[in-house]
Structure formats: structure tokens, C-alpha cells
Protein backbone atom coordinates (compact mmCIF):
# COMPACT_ATOMS: atom_id res chain seq x y z
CA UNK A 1 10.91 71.28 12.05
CA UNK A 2 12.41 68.09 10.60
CA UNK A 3 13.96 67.25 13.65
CA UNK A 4 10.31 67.61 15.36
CA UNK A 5 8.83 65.49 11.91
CA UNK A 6 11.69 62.75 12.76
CA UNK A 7 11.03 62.65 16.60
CA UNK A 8 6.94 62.11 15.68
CA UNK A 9 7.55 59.82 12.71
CA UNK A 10 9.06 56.98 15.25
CA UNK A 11 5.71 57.43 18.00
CA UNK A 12 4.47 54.00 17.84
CA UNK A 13 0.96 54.00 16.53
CA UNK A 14 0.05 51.23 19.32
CA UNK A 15 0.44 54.36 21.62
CA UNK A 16 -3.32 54.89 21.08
CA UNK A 17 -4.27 51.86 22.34
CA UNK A 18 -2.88 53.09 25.81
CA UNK A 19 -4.23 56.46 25.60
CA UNK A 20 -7.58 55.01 24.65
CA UNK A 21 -7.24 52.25 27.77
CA UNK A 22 -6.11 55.54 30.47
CA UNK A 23 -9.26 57.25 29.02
CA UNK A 24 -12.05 54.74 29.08
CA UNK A 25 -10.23 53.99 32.46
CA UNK A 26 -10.32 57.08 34.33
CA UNK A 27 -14.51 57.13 32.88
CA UNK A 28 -15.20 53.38 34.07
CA UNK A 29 -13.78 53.70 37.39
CA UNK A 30 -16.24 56.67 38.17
CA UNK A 31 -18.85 53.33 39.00
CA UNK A 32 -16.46 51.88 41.81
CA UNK A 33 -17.82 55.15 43.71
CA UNK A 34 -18.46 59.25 43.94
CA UNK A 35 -15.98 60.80 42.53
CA UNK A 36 -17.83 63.41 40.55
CA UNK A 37 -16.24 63.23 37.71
CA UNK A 38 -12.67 63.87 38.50
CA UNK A 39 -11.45 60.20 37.69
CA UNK A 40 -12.95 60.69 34.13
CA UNK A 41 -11.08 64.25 34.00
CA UNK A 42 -7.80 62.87 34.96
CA UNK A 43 -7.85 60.04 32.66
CA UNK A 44 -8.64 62.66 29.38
CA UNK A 45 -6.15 65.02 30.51
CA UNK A 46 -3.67 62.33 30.39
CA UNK A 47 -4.49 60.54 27.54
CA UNK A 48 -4.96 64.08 26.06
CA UNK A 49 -1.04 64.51 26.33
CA UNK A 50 -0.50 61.04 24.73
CA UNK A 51 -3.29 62.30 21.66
CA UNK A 52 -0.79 65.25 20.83
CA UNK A 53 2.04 62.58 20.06
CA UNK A 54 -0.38 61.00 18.31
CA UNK A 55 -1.97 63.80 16.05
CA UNK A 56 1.28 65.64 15.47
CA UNK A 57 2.29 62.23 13.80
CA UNK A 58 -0.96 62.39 12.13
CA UNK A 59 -0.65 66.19 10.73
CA UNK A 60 3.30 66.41 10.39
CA UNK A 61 4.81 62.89 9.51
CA UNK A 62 2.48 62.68 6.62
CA UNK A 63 5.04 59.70 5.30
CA UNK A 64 5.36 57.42 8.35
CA UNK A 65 1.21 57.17 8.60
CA UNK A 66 1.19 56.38 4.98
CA UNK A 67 3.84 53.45 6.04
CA UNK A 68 1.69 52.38 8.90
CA UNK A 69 -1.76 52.24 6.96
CA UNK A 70 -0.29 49.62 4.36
CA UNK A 71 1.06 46.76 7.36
CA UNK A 72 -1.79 44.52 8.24
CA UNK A 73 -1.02 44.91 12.06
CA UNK A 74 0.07 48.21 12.72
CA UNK A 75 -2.79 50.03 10.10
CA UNK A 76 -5.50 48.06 11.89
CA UNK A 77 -4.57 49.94 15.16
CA UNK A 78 -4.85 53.41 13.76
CA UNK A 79 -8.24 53.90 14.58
CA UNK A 80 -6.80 53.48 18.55
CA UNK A 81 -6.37 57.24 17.90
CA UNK A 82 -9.55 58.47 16.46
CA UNK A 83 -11.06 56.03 19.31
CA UNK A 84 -9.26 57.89 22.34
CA UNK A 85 -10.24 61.39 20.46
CA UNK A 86 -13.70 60.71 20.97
CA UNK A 87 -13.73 59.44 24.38
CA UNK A 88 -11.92 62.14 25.71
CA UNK A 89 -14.65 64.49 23.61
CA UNK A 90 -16.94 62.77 26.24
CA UNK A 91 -15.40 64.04 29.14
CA UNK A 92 -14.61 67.90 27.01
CA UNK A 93 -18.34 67.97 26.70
CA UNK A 94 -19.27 68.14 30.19
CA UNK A 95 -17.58 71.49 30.50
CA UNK A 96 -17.84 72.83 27.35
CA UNK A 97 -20.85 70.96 25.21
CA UNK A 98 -19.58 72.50 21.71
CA UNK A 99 -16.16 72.26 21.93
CA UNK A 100 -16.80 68.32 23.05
CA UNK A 101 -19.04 67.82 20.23
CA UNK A 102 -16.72 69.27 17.26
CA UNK A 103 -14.30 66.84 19.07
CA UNK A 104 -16.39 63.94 18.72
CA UNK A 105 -16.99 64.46 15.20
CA UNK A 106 -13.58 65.29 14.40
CA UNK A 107 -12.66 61.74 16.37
CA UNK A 108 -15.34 59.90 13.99
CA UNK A 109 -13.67 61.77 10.71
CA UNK A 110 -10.80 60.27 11.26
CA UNK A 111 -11.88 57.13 12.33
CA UNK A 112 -13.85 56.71 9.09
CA UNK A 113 -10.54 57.95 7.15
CA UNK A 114 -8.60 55.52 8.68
CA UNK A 115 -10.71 52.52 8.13
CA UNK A 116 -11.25 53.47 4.37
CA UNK A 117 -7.63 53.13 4.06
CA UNK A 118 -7.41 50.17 6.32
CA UNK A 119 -10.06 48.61 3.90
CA UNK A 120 -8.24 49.66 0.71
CA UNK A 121 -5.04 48.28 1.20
CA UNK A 122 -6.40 44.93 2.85
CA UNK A 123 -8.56 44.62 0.01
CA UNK A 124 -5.73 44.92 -2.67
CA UNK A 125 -3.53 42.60 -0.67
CA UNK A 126 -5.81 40.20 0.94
CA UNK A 127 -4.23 37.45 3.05
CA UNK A 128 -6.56 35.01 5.32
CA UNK A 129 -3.28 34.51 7.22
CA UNK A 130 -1.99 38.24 7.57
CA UNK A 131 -5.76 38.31 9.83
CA UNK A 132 -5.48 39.04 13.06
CA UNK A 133 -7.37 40.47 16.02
CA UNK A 134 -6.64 43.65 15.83
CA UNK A 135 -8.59 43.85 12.30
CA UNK A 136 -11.93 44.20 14.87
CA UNK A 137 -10.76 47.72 15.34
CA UNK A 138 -11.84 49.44 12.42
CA UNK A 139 -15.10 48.47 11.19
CA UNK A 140 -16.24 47.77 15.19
CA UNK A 141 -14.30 50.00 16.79
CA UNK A 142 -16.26 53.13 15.87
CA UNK A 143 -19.23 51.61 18.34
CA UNK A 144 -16.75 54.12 20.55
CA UNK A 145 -18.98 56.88 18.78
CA UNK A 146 -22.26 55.38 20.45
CA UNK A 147 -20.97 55.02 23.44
CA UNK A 148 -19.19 58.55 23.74
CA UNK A 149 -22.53 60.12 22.13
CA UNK A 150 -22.39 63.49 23.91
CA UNK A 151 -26.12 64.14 22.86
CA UNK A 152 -27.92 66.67 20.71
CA UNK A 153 -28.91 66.45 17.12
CA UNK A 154 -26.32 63.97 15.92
CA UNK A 155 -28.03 60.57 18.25
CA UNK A 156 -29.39 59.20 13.86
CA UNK A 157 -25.73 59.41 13.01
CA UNK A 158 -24.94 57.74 16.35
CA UNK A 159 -27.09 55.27 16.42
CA UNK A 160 -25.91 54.27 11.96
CA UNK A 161 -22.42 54.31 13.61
CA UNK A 162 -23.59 51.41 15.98
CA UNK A 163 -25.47 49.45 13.64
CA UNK A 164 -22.60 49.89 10.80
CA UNK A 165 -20.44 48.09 13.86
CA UNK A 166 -22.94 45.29 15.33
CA UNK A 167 -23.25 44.04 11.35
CA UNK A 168 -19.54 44.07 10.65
CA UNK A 169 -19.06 42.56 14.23
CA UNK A 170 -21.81 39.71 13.65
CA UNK A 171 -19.97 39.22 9.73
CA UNK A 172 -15.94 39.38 10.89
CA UNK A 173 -16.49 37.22 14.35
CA UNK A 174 -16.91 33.46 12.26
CA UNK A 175 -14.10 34.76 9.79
CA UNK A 176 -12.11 35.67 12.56
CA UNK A 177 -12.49 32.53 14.52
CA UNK A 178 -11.83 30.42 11.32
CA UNK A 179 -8.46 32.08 11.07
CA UNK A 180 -7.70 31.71 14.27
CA UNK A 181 -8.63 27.36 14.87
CA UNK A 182 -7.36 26.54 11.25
CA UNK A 183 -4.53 28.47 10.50
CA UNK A 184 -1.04 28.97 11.28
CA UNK A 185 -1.04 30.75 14.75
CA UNK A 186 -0.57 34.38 14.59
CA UNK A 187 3.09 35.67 14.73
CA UNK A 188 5.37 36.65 18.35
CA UNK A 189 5.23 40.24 17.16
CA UNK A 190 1.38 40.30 16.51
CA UNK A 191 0.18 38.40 19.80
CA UNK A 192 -0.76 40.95 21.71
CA UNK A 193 -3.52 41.51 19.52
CA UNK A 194 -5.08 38.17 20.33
CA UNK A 195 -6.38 40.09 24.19
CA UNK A 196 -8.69 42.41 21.45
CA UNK A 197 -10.96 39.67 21.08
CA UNK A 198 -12.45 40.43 24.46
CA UNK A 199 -13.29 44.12 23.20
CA UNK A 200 -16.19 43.92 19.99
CA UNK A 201 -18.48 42.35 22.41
CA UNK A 202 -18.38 44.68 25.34
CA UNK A 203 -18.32 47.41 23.02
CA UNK A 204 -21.40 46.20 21.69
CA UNK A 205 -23.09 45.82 24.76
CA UNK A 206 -22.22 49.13 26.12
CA UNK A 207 -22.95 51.15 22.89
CA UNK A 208 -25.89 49.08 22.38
CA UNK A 209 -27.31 50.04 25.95
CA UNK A 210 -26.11 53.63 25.81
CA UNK A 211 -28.36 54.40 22.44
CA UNK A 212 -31.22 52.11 22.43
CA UNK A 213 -33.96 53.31 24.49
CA UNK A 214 -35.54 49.99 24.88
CA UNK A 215 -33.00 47.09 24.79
CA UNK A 216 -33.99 43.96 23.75
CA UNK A 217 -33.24 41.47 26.33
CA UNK A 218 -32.13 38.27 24.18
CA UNK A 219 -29.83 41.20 22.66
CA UNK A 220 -28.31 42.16 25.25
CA UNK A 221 -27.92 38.33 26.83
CA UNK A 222 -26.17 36.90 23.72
CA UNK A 223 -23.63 40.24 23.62
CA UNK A 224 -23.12 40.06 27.67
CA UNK A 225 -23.12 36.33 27.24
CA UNK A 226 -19.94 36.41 24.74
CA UNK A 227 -18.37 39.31 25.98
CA UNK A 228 -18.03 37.55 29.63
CA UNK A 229 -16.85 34.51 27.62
CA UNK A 230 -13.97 35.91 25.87
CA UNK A 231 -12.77 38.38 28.92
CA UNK A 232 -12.21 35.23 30.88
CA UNK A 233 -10.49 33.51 27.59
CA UNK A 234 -8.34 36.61 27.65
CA UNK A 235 -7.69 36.38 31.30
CA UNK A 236 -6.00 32.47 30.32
CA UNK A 237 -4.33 33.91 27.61
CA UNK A 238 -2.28 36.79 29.83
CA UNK A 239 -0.69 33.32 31.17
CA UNK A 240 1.31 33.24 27.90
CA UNK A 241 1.27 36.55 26.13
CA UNK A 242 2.63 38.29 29.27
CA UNK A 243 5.90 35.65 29.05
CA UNK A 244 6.30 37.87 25.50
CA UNK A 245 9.09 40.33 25.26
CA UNK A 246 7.37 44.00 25.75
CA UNK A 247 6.45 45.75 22.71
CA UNK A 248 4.35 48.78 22.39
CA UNK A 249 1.69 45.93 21.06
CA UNK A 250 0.76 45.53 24.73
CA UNK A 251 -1.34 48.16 24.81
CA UNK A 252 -3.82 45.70 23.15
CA UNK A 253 -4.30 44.37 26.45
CA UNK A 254 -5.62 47.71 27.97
CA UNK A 255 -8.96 48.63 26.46
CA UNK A 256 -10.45 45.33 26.09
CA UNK A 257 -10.91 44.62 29.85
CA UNK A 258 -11.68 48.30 30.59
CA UNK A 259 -14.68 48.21 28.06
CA UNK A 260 -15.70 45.08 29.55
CA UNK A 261 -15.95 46.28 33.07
CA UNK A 262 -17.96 49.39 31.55
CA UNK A 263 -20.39 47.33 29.51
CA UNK A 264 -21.24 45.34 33.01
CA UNK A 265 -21.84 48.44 34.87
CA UNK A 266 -24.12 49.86 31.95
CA UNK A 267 -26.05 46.08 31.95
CA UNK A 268 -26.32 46.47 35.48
CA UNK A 269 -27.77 49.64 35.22
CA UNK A 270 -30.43 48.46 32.44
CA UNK A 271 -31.74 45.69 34.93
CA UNK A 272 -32.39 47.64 37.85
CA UNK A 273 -34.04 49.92 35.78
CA UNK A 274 -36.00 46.97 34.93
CA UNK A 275 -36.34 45.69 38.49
CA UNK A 276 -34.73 42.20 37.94
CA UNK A 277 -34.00 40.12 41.12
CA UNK A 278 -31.73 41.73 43.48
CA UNK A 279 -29.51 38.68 43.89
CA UNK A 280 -28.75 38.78 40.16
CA UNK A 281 -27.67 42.18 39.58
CA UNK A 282 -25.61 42.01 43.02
CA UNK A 283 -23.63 39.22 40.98
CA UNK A 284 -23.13 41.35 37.59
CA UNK A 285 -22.63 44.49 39.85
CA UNK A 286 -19.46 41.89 41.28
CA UNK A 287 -18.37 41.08 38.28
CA UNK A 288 -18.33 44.54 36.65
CA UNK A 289 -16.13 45.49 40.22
CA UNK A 290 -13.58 42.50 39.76
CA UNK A 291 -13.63 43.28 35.86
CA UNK A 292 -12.64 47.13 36.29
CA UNK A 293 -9.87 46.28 39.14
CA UNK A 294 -8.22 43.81 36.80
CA UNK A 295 -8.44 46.26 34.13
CA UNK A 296 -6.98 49.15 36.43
CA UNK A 297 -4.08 46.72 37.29
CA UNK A 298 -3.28 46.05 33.54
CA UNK A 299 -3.54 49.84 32.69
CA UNK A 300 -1.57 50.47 35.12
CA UNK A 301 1.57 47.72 34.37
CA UNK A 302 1.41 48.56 30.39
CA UNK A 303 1.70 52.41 31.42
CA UNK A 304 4.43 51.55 33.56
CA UNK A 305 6.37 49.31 31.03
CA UNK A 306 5.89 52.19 28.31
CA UNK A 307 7.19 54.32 30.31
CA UNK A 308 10.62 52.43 31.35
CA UNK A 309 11.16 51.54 27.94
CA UNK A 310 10.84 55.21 26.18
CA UNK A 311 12.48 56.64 29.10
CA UNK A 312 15.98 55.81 27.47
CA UNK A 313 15.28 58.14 24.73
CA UNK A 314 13.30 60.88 26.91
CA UNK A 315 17.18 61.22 28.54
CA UNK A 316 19.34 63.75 27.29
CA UNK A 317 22.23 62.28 25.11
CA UNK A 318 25.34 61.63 27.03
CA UNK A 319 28.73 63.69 26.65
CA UNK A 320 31.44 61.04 26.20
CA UNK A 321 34.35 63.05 27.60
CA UNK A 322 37.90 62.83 25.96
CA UNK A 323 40.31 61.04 27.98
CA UNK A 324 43.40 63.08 27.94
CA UNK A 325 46.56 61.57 25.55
């Protein structure tokens, strides 16, 4: 047992970034065609294996999490978890309804635990400068609880959940940015963090148009509006931050751009419900297509480079054989 408590105590907490990118992957890519649901399977079922890393660090190596919550970086990713829990409750609930939806309230449980604690120890040791991108995660990132709403009798709590994350999205966004023009840049180690600035937006947007029956149209503008913006800011930015030395940080560049993708297929959904000009949603429908194939690519390349460099310790330890005297 402390051998297994040791093993789970060093699983980067990062990790959930990439099983929450395979998930919302393997969901978005069911709009590039028919694939009834299998693509959305196949990304839960693999992220699912990633989750049990993630929750036996969670439930066994009580000391490491406690370690994580208190950095600045590394607690502001936690919620990556709780995040990939619920969207993978999503894809649960189409086969068994129950078992998805004590999932997806388990997911937002620990979500809400881990931004408490986020909150608490950024509170006692506030630093303008210690802000980075990554601090979007836990007050906004639990929009992921809109969007994976499975239905039934919880859509009030759903739809709080949302608002609790548009308000602390339309509060942390000028903070953020203020951080970001007027002081020192953020540190090597915590750059990958700067590609989840294209995420809040589109999460926005696609939790906003998955709950609200009748979106508001200057709403949804403004979100789509800024959420195009900074995809393509991130898109510059992979110019430089993939030059950076891998770290399990680059899993930061996963969900953003799938969540984008997704938030362009739900707005294009929205306007033909509407009947807006053809033309127009032919262009978003593009741009949700390039979106989600640039996405897939990233996914893919981060899954590969966390793969190559755990594999090293996956091996079996080497025998050094005795040379003879």
C-alpha cells in the first residue's frame, strides 16, 4: 500500500488537463460527422483510465494533494480533474442516466472542494504576480457543469453553476489582463498556462447556449466575439511556448482549443435554429471544422509527448549484472 501511495503521490496533477482535453475531444469530434456516439465513448473510456490515476491520488495520497492545493500554479489546475469527471458523466449518462448523474454531481463536489481551497490559500497569500492563467480554472471552470448537464431535476443548480462562472469570468478577465501587460511576464515553468486564456470564453459560449433556452444574441456575439479572438492569440503564441522544454504543463494547451471548436458548433447550431443567412453559418460551421482539427492535432502531440516521457518509468527496472572478478 505505501508503495501504491508513493507511485500516486508523484501523478502530475496537470494530468487532468489531458484527460479533460481526450474527453471533450472524443465528444466535439462527434460534429465533423455520424459517428453515433462512439467517438464520445472512446474518448471517456480513455480519459476514464487517466481519472483513476487521478482519484487514487485524490483518495490515497491525502499529503501530496494537500502540497499541490497550496502552489499558485499547480492548485489552480486541480479542478482539471473534477472537470474531466463530469464530462465523462456526460457520455456515462447516455447508457446508464443514474449512474451518469451521481457522476456529475460527484464531479461538481469536488470541483467546488477544490476551488474553496484554491480560494483559501490564494487569499492568505495573495500575490498579483504569482497570477497566472491557469487561475480561470476554478471559479470558471465549473461552466463544465452546464455544459455536461445530463438533464433532469438538477437544470436550477446548473444553470447557478453557469452564472456563478460568467460573473467571476466578467470580474477575473480585466485583473487578469492587467497582470499580464504590466507585470513581470509569467515564469518558463508556468507558460503553458498562458494557451488557457482561449478557454473561459468558449466555455461560456457553449454552457451559455447549452442551458439558456432563449440566447440573447448581443450575448452570445460578445462571448463568440472574444473567444475567436483569443483562440487565434493562442494559435501565435504556440510559435513560442512549443520552443519550451515539455512539461506535463502542456496539457494546458489541450482543452482550450477543443472547447473552442465545441462552442462554434453549438453557435452554429443556435443560428440555424434561428434561420440566419446561409452564407454566414457556412463560415462559423468552417471555422468550428478548422478549430476541432487543430485541436485534434494538439491532443494528439501532448498525448504523444506524455506518453514518451512517462514511458521511462512505466519500464521495468533494469538488472545491472555483475561482471565476473
Amino acid at each position: 500500500m505505501n508503495t501504491l501511495r508513493s507511485k500516486l503521490a508523484h501523478v502530475p496533477a496537470p494530468l487532468g488537463g489531458l484527460a479533460l482535453g481526450i474527453a471533450s475531444l472524443g465528444w466535439s469530434l462527434e460534429n465533423a460527422g455520424n459517428f453515433g456516439g462512439s467517438l464520445q465513448l472512446t474518448g471517456a473510456l480513455i480519459s476514464g483510465v487517466l481519472l483513476v490515476l487521478l482519484l487514487g491520488k485524490i483518495t490515497l495520497a491525502h499529503t501530496a494533494i494537500f502540497e499541490d492545493l497550496k502552489h499558485p500554479v499547480v492548485g489552480s489546475v486541480l479542478p482539471t480533474t473534477a472537470m474531466a469527471l463530469m464530462i465523462v458523466s456526460y457520455a456515462i449518462a447516455q447508457y446508464s442516466f443514474a449512474v451518469g448523474q451521481l457522476l456529475w454531481l460527484l464531479g461538481i463536489a469536488l470541483h467546488l472542494t477544490f476551488l474553496c481551497a484554491f480560494t483559501y490559500h490564494r487569499v492568505k497569500n495573495f500575490n498579483l504576480q504569482h497570477m497566472v492563467p491557469s487561475w480561470f480554472v476554478p471559479p470558471v471552470g465549473i461552466i463544465v457543469a452546464a455544459v455536461s448537464f445530463p438533464g433532469g431535476v438538477f437544470e436550477g443548480f446548473a444553470n447557478a453553476l453557469l452564472w456563478f462562472g460568467l460573473v467571476a469570468y466578467a470580474i477575473m478577465l480585466p485583473m487578469m489582463l492587467y497582470r499580464l501587460i504590466f507585470h513581470p511576464e509569467v515564469p518558463d515553468a508556468a507558460k503553458p498556462t498562458i494557451a488557457i486564456l482561449a478557454a473561459p470564453a468558449s466555455l461560456s459560449l457553449a454552457g451559455y447556449l447549452t442551458l439558456t433556452p432563449n440566447p440573447s444574441p448581443i450575448m452570445v456575439a460578445v462571448l463568440g466575439g472574444i473567444a475567436v479572438a483569443m483562440t487565434a492569440l493562442i494559435y501565435l503564441s504556440f510559435l513560442r511556448l512549443f520552443r519550451l522544454p515539455f512539461s506535463p504543463g502542456f496539457s494546458a494547451f489541450t482543452f482550450p482549443l477543443v472547447i473552442g471548436a465545441t462552442a462554434l458548433f453549438k453557435t452554429v447550431t443556435w443560428m440555424e435554429s434561428l434561420g440566419a443567412n446561409a452564407s454566414l453559418v457556412a463560415q462559423i460551421r468552417a471555422l468550428a471544422h478548422i478549430e476541432l482539427y487543430v485541436a485534434a492535432a494538439v491532443v494528439l502531440y501532448v498525448s504523444f509527448k506524455y506518453l514518451t516521457f512517462f514511458a521511462p518509468a512505466l519500464m521495468p527496472a533494469r538488472v545491472t549484472e555483475q561482471q565476473p572478478n
